[in-house]
N, C-alpha and C. Protein backbone atom coordinates (compact mmCIF):
# COMPACT_ATOMS: atom_id res chain seq x y z
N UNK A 1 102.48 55.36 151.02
CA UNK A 1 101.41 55.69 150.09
C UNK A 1 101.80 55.25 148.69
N UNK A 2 103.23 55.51 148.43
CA UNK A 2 102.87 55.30 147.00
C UNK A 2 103.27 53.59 146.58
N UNK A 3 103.58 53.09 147.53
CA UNK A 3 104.26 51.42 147.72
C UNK A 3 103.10 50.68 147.89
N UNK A 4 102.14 51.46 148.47
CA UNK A 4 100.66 50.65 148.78
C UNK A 4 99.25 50.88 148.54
N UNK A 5 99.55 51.52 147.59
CA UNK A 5 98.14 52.87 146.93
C UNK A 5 96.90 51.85 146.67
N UNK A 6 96.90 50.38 146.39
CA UNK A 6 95.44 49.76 146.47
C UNK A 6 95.20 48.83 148.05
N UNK A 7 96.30 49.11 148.91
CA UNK A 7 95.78 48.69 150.42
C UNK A 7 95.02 49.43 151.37
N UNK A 8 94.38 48.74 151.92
CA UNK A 8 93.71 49.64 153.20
C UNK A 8 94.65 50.32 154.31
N UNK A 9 95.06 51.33 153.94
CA UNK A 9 95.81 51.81 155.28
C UNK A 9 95.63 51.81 156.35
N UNK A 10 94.30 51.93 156.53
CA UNK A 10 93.60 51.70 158.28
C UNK A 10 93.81 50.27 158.81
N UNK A 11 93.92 48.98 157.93
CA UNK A 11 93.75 48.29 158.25
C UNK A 11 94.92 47.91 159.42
N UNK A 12 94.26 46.78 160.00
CA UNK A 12 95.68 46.18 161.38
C UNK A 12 96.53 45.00 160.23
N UNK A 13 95.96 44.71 158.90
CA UNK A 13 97.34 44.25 158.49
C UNK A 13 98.46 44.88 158.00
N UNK A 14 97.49 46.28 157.52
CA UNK A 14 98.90 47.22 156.85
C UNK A 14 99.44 47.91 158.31
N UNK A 15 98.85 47.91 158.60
CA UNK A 15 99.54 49.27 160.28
C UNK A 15 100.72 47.58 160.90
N UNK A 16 100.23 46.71 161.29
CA UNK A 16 101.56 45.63 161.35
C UNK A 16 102.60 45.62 160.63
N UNK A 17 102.01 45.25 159.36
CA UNK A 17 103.13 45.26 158.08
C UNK A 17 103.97 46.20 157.83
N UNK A 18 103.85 47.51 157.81
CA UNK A 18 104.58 48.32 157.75
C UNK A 18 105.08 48.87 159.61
N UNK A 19 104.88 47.87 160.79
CA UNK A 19 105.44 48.77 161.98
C UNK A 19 104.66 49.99 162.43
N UNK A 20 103.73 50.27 162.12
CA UNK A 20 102.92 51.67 162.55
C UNK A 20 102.23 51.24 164.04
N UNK A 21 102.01 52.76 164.53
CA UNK A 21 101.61 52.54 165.73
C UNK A 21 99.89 52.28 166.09
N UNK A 22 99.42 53.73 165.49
CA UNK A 22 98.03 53.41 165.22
C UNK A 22 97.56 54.52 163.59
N UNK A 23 96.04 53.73 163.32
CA UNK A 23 95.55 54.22 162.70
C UNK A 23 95.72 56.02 162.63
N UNK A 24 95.38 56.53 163.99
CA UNK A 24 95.81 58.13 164.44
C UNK A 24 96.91 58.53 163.93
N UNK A 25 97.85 57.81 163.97
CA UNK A 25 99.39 58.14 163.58
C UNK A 25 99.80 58.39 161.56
N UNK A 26 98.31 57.66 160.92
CA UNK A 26 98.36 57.13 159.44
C UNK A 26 97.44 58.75 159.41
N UNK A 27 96.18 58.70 159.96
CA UNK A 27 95.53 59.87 159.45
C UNK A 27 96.05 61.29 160.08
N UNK A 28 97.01 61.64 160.78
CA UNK A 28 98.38 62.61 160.97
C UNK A 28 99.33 63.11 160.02
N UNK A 29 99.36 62.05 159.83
CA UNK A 29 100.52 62.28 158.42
C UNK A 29 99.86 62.28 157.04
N UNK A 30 98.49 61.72 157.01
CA UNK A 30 97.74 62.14 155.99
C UNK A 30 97.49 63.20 155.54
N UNK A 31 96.77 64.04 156.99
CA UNK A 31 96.30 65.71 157.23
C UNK A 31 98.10 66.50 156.72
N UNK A 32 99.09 66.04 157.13
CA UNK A 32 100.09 66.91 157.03
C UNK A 32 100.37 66.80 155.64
N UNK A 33 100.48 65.51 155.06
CA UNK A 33 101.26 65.80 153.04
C UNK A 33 100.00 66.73 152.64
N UNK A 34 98.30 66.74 152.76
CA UNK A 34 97.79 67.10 151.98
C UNK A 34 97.96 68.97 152.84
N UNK A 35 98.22 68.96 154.10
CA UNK A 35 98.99 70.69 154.12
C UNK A 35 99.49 70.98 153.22
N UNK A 36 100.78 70.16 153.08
CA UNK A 36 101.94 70.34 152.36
C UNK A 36 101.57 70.45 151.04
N UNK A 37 100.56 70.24 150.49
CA UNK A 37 100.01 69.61 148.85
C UNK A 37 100.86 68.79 148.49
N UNK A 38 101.34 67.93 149.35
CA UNK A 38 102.27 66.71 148.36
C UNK A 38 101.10 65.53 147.77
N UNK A 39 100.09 65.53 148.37
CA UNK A 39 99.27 64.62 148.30
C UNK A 39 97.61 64.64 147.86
N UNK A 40 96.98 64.41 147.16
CA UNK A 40 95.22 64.93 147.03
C UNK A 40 94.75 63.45 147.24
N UNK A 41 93.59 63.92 147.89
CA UNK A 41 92.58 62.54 148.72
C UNK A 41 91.08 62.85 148.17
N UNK A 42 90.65 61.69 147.59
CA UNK A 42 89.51 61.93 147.00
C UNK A 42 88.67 60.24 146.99
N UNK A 43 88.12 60.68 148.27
CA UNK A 43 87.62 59.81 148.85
C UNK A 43 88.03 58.84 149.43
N UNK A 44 88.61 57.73 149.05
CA UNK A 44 89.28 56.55 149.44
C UNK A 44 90.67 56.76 148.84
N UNK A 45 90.91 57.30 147.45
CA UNK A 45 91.75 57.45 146.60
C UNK A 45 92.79 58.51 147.28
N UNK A 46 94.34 58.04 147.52
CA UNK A 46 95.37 58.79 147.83
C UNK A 46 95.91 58.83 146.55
N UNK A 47 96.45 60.03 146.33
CA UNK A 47 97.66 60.06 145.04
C UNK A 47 98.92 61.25 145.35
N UNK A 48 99.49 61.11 144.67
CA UNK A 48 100.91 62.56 145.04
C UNK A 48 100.54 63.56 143.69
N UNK A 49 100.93 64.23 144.29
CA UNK A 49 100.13 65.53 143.33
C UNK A 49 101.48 65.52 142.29
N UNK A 50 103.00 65.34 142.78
CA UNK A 50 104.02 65.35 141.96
C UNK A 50 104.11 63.51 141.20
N UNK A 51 103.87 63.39 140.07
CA UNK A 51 104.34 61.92 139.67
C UNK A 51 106.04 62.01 140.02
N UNK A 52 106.86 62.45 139.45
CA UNK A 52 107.92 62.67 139.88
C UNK A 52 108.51 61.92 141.21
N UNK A 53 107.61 62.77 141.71
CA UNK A 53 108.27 62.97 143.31
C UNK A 53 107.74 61.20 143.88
N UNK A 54 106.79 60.75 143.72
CA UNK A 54 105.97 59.61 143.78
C UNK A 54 107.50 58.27 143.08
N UNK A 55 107.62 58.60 141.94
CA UNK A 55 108.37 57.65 141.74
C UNK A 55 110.23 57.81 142.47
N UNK A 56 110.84 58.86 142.65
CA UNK A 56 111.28 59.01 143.64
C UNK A 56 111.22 58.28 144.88
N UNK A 57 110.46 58.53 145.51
CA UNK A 57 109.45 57.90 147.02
C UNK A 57 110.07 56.62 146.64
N UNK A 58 109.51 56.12 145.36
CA UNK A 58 109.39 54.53 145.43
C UNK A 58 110.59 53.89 145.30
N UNK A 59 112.07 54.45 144.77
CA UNK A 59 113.06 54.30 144.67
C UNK A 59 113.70 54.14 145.86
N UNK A 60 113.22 55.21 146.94
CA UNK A 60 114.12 55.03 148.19
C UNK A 60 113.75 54.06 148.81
N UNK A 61 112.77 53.75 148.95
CA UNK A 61 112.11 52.62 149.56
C UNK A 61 112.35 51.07 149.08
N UNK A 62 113.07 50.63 148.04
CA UNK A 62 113.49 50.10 147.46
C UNK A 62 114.73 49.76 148.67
């Protein structure tokens, strides 16, 4: 999410690109950060509710 915040996540190039299995597997883990409130979804728009924690994220992934 936070490495790819203007891609289509559903799409079959990002679910390739990043190794994912299916779309089901993206909106799973969607439903679970926004449990968690790590995450708010507003409409199309994903964001992390912590900036912090977001740039973090992006460090490890690095």
């Amino acid at each position: 999410i936070s490495k790819f915040q203007n891609k289509q996540m559903f799409s079959k190039d990002f679910i390739t690109e990043n190794d994912l299995s299916t779309p089901g597997s993206i909106q799973k883990s969607i439903t679970l950060l926004k449990k968690k409130n790590i995450i708010d979804v507003d409409g199309k728009e994903i964001r992390f509710n912590d900036v912090f924690f977001r740039e973090w994220i992006k460090k490890k992934m690095i």
